[in-house]
C-alpha atoms as a PDB file:
ATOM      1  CA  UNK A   1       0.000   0.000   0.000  1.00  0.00           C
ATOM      2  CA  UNK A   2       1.121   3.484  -0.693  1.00  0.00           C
ATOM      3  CA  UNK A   3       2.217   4.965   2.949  1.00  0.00           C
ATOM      4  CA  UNK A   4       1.564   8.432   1.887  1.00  0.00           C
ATOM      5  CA  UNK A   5      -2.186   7.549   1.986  1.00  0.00           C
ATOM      6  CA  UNK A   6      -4.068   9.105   5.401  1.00  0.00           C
ATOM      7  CA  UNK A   7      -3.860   7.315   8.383  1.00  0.00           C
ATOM      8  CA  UNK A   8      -6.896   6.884  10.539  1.00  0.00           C
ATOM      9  CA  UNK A   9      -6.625   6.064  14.097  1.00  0.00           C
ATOM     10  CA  UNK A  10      -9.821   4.173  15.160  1.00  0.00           C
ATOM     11  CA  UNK A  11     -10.956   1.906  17.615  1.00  0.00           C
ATOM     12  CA  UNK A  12     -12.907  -0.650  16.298  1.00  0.00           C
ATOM     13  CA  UNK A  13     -16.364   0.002  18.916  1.00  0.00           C
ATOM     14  CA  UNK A  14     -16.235   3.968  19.224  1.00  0.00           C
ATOM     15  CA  UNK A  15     -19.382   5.571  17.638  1.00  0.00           C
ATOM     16  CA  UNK A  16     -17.595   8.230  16.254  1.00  0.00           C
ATOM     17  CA  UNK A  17     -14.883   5.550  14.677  1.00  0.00           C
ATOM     18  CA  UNK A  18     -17.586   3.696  13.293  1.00  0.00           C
ATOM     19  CA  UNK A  19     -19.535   6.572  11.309  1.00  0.00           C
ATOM     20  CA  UNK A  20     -16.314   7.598  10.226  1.00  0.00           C
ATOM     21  CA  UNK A  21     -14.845   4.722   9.011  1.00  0.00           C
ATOM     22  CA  UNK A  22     -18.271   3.884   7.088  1.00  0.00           C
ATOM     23  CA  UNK A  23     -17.960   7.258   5.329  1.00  0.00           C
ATOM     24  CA  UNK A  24     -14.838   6.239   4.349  1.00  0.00           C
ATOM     25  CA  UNK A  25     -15.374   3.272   3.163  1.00  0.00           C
ATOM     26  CA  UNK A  26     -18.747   4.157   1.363  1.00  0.00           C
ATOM     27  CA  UNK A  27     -17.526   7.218  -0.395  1.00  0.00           C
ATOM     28  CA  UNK A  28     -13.743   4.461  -1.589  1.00  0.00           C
ATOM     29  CA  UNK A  29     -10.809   6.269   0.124  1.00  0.00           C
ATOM     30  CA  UNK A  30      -8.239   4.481   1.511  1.00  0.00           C
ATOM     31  CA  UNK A  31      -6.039   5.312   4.333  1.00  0.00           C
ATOM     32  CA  UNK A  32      -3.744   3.264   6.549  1.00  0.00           C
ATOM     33  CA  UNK A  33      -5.614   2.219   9.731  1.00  0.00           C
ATOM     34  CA  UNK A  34      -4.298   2.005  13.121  1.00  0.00           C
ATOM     35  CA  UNK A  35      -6.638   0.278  15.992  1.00  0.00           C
ATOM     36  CA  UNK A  36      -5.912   2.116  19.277  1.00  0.00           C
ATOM     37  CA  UNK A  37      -5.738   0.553  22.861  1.00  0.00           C
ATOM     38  CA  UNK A  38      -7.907   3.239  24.704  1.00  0.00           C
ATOM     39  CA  UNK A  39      -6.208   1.609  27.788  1.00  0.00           C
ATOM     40  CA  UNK A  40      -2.591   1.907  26.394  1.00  0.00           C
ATOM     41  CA  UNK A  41      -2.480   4.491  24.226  1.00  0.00           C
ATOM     42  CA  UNK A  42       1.060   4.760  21.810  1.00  0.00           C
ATOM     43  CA  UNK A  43       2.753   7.321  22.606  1.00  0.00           C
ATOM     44  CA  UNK A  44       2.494   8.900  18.399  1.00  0.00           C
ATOM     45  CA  UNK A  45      -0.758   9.439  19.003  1.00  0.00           C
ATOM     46  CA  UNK A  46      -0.662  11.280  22.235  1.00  0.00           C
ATOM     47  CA  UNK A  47       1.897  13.328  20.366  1.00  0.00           C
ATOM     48  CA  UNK A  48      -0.203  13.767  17.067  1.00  0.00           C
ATOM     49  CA  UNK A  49      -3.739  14.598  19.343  1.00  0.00           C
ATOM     50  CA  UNK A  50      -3.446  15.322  22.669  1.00  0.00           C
ATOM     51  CA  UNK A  51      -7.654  15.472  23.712  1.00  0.00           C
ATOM     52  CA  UNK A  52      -6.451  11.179  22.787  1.00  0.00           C
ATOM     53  CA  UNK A  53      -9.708  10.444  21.501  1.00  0.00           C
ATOM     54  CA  UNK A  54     -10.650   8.584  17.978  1.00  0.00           C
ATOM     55  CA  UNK A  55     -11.079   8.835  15.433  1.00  0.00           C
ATOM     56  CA  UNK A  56      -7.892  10.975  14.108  1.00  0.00           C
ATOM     57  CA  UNK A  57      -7.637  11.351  10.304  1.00  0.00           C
ATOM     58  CA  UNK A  58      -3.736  12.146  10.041  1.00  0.00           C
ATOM     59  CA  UNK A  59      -2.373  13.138   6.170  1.00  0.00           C
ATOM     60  CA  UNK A  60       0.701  13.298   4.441  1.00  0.00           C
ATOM     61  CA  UNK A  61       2.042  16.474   4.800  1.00  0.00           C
ATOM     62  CA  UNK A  62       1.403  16.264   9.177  1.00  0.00           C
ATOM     63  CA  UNK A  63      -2.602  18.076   9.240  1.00  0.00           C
ATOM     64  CA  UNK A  64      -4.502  16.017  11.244  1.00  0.00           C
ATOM     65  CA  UNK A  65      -8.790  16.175  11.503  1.00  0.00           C
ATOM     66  CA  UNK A  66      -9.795  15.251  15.254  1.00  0.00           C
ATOM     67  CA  UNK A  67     -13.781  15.047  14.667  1.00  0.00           C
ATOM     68  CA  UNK A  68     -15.380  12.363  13.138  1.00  0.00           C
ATOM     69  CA  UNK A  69     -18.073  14.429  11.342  1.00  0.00           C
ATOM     70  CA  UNK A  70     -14.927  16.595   9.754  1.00  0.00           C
ATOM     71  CA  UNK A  71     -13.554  12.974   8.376  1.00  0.00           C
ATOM     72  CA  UNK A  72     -16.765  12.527   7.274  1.00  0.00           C
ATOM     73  CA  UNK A  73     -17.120  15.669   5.190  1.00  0.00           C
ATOM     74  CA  UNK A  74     -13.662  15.114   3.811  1.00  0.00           C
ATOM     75  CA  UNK A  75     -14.074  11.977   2.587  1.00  0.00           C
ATOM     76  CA  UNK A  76     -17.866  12.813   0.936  1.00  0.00           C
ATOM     77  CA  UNK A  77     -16.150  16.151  -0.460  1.00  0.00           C
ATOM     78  CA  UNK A  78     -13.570  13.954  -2.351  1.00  0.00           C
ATOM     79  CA  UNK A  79     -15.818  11.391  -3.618  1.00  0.00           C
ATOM     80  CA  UNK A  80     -19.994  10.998  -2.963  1.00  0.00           C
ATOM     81  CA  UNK A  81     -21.308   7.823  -5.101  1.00  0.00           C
ATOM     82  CA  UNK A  82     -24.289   7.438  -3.155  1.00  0.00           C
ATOM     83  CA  UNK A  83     -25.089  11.079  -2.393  1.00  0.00           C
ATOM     84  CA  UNK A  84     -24.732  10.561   1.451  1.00  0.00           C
ATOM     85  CA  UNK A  85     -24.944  14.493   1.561  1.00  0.00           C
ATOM     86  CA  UNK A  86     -28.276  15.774  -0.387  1.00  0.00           C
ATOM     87  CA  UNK A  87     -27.963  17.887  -2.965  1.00  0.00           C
ATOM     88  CA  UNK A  88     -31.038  20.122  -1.167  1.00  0.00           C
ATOM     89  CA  UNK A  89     -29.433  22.460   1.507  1.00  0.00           C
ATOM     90  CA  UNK A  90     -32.660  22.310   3.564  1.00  0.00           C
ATOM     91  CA  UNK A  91     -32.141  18.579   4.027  1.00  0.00           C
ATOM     92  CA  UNK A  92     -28.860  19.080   4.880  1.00  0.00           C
ATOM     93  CA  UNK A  93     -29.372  21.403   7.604  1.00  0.00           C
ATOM     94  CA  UNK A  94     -32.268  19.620   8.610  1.00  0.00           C
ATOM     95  CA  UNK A  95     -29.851  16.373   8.585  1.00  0.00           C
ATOM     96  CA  UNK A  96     -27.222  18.308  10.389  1.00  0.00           C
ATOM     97  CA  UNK A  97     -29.458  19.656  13.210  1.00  0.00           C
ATOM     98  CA  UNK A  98     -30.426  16.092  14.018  1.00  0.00           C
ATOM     99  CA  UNK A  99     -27.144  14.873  14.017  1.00  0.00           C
ATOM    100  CA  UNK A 100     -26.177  17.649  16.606  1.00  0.00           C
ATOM    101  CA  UNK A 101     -29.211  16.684  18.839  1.00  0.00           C
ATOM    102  CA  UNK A 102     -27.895  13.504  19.087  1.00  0.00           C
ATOM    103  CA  UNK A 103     -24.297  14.115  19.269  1.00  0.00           C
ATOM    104  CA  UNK A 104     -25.013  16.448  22.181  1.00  0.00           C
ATOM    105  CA  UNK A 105     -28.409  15.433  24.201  1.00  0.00           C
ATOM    106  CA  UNK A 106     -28.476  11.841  23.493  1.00  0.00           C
ATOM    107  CA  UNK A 107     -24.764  10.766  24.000  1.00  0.00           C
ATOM    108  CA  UNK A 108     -25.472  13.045  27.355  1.00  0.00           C
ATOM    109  CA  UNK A 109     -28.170  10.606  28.623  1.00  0.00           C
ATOM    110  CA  UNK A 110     -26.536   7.726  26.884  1.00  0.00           C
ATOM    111  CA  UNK A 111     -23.623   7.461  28.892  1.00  0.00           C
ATOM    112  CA  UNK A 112     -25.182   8.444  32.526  1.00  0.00           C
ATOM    113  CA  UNK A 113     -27.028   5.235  31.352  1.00  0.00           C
ATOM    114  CA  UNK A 114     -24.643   3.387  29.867  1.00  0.00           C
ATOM    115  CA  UNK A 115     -21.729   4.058  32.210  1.00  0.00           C
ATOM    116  CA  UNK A 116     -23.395   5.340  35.307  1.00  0.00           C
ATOM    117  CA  UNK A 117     -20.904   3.758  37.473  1.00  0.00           C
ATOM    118  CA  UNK A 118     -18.887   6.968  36.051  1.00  0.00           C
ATOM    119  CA  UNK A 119     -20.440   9.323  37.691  1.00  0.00           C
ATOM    120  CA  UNK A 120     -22.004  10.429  40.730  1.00  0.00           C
ATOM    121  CA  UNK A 121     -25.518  10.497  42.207  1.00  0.00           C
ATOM    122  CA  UNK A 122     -27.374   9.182  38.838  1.00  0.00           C
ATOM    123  CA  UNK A 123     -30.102   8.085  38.325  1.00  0.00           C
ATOM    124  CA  UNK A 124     -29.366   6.151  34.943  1.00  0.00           C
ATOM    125  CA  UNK A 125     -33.034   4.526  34.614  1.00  0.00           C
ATOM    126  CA  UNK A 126     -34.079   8.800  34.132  1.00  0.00           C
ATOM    127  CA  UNK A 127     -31.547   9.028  31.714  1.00  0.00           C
ATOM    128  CA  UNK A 128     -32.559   6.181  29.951  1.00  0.00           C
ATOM    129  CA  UNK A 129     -36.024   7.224  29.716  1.00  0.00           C
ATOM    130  CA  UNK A 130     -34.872  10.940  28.502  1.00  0.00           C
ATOM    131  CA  UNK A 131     -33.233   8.893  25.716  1.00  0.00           C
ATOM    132  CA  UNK A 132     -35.883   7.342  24.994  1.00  0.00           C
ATOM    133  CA  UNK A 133     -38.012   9.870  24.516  1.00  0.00           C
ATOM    134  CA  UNK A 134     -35.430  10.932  21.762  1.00  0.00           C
ATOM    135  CA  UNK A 135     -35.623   8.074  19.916  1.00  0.00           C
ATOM    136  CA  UNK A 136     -39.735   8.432  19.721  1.00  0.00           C
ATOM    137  CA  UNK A 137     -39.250  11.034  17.715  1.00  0.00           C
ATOM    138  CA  UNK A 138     -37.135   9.095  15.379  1.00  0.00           C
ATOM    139  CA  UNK A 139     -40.019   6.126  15.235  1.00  0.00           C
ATOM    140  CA  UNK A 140     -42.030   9.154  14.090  1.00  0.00           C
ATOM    141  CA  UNK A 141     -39.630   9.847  11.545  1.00  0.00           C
ATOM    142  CA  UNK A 142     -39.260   6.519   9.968  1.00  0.00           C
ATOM    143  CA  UNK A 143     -42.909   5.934  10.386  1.00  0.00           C
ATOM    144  CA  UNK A 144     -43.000   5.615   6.272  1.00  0.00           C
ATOM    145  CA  UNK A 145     -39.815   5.366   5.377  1.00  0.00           C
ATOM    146  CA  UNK A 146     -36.791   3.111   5.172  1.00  0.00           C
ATOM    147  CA  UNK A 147     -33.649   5.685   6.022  1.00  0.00           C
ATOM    148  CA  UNK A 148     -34.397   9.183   7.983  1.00  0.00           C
ATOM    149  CA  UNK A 149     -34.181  10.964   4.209  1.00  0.00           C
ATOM    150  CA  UNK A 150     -36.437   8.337   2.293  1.00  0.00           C
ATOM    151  CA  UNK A 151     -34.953   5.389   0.375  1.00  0.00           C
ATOM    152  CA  UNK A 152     -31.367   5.750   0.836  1.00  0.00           C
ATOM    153  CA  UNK A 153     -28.820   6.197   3.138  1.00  0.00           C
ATOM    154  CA  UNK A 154     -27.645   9.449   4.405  1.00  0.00           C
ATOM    155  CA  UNK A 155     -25.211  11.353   6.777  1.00  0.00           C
ATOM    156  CA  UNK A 156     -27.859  11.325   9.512  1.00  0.00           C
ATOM    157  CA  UNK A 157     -28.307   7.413   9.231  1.00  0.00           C
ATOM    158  CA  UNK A 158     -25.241   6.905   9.242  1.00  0.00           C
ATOM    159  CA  UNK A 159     -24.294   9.346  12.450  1.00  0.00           C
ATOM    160  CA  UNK A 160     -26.726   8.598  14.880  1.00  0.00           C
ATOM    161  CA  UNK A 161     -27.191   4.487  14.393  1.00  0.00           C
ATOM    162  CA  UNK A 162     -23.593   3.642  16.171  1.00  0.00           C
ATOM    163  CA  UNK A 163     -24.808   5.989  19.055  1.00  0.00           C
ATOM    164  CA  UNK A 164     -28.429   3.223  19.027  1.00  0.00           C
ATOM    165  CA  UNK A 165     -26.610   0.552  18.771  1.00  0.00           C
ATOM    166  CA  UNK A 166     -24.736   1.537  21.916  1.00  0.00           C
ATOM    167  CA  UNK A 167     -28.323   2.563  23.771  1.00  0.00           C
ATOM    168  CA  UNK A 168     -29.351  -1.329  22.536  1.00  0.00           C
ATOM    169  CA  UNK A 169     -26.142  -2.687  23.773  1.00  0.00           C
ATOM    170  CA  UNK A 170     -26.477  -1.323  27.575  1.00  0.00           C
ATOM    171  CA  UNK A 171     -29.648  -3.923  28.013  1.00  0.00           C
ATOM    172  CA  UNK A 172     -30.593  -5.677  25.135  1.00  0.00           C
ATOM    173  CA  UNK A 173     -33.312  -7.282  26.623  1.00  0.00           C
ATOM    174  CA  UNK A 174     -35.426  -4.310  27.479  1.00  0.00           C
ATOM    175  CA  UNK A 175     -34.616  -3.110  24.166  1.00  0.00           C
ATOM    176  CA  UNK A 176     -35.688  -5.325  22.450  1.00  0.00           C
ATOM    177  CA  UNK A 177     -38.769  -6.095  24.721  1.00  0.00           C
ATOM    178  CA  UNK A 178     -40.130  -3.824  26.661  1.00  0.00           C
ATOM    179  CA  UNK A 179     -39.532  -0.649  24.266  1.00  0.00           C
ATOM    180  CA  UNK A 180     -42.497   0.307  21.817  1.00  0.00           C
ATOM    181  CA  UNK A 181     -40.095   1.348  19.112  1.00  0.00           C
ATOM    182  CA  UNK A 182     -40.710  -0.758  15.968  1.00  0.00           C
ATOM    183  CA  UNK A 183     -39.555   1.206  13.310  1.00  0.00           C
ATOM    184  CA  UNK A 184     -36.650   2.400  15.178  1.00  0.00           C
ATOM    185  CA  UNK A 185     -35.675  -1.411  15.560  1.00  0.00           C
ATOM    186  CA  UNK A 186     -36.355  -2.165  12.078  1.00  0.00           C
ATOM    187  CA  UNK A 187     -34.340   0.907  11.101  1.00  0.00           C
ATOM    188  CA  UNK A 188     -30.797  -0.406  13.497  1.00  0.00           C
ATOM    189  CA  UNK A 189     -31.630  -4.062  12.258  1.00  0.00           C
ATOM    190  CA  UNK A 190     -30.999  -3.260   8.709  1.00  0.00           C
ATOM    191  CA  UNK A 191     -27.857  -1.070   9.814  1.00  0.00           C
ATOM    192  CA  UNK A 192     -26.756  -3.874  11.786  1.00  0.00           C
ATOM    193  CA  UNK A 193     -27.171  -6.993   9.427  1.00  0.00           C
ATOM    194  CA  UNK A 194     -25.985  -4.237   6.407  1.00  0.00           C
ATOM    195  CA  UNK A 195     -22.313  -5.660   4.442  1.00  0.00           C
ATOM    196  CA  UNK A 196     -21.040  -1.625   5.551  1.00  0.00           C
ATOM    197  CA  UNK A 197     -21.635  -2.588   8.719  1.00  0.00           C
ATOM    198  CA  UNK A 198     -19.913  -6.069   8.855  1.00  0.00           C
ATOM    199  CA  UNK A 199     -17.175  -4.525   6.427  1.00  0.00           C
ATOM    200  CA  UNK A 200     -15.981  -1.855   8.904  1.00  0.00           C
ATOM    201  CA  UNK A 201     -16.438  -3.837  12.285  1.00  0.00           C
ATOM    202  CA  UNK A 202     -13.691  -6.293  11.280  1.00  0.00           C
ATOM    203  CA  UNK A 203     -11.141  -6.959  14.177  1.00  0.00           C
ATOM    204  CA  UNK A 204      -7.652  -5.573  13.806  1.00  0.00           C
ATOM    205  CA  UNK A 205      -5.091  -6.139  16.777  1.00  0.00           C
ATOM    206  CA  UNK A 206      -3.756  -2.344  18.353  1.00  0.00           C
ATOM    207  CA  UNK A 207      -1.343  -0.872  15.999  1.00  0.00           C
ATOM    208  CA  UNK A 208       2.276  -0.983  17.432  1.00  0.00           C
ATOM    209  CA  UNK A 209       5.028   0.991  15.619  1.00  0.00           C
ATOM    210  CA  UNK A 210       6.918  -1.121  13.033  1.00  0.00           C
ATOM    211  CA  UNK A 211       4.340  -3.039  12.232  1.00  0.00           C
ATOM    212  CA  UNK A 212       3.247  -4.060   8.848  1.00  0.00           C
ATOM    213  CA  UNK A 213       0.701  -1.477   7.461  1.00  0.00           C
ATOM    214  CA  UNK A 214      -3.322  -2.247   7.359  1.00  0.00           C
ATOM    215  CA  UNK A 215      -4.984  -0.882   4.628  1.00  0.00           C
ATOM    216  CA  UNK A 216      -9.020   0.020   5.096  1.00  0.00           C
END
C-alpha cells in the first residue's frame, strides 16, 4: 500500500470511529488504519492529538482532523457515489441539526445510562427514559420510510445508528422487549445486518510501531 495515503486512528467500537470509518469506506478512500488501545495508548498518538480520543484522520504532509463528522465531510467532499450528503441544503441542515441533537443530548443521557458507574448520584433509569423519549421522535420519523431521508442512506443514518446501537447494547433485553419502538428497531436491524456494517467492524489487533501497514 502506498504509505503516503491518510492514516486513521480508530478503535474498532467507538461511535464516532464507526460513522467515520463507514464514510470512508462508502464514499472508496483508503487510508492506513491504526486500531488504538484506549487503555494503552502509543505514545504517536498522544503526540499527534493530545484530547487522545478517535477517530484521528492524520495526512501526508502532518494536518490532522480530530472530529469524526470533519472525516466525514472530507471523505464525501472527495468522492460521494451514493449522495450521502443531499444535494437540497434544507435537508442538509435539517440532517445536520439532528445529528447535533444527538451528538449532544443523546450521547449526554446515553452514557449516565450506559456508564453510570462513572459518575455520581445518577439516576441512569431517568436518563434512559430521557433517551428514549429521543428516539420516539425518530419512530415518528421513519414511520414511512426506510432511512431518515427516504430510500437511501444518508449522513444522519449513518451518524446517529452507532450511538443506538450503543443505547441497545447497555440492556438488550429491554430493548428489544419492553420498548415500543418498531420502526426504530427495524431501522438499526438493517444497519446492523448491512455488508457496511460487517465490512468496517472487522477486528484488527492495536497498531504498534513497526508493524506491517493495514490498509481500510
Amino acid at each position: 500500500m502506498n504509505n503516503k495515503k491518510p492514516i486513521l486512528y480508530s478503535f474498532r467500537r467507538c461511535p464516532y470511529a464507526i460513522r467515520a470509518r463507514i464514510v470512508i469506506k462508502l464514499c472508496e478512500q483508503v487510508c492506513q488504519l491504526r486500531e488504538i488501545n484506549l487503555n494503552s495508548k502509543p505514545d504517536e498518538f498522544l503526540i499527534l492529538s493530545p484530547k487522545a480520543t478517535v477517530p484521528v484522520l492524520q495526512f501526508p504532509d502532518g494536518s490532522i482532523i480530530e472530529e469524526s463528522l470533519e472525516i466525514i465531510n472530507w471523505a464525501i467532499s472527495i468522492n460521494d457515489p451514493l449522495q450521502l450528503k443531499s444535494k437540497n441544503q434544507s435537508v442538509n441542515d435539517r440532517e445536520m441539526k439532528l445529528i447535533k441533537a444527538f451528538d449532544d443530548e443523546f450521547k449526554f443521557h446515553l452514557d449516565r445510562y450506559k456508564y453510570s458507574n462513572r459518575y455520581k448520584n445518577i439516576d441512569k433509569v431517568f436518563h434512559r427514559s430521557k433517551a428514549e423519549e429521543m428516539l420516539s421522535q425518530l419512530e415518528t420519523l421513519l414511520n414511512k420510510s426506510k432511512w431518515l431521508r427516504g430510500k437511501k442512506i444518508g449522513i444522519a443514518d449513518i451518524s446517529i445508528l452507532p450511538f443506538i446501537r450503543q443505547f441497545r447494547i447497555a440492556n438488550v433485553n429491554w430493548f428489544d422487549k419492553e420498548t415500543n419502538l418498531p420502526n426504530v428497531k427495524r431501522w438499526l436491524n438493517l444497519f446492523l445486518e448491512s455488508q457496511m456494517f460487517t465490512c468496517v467492524m472487522e477486528k484488527y489487533k492495536p497498531w504498534k510501531k513497526g508493524e506491517e501497514i493495514i490498509e481500510f
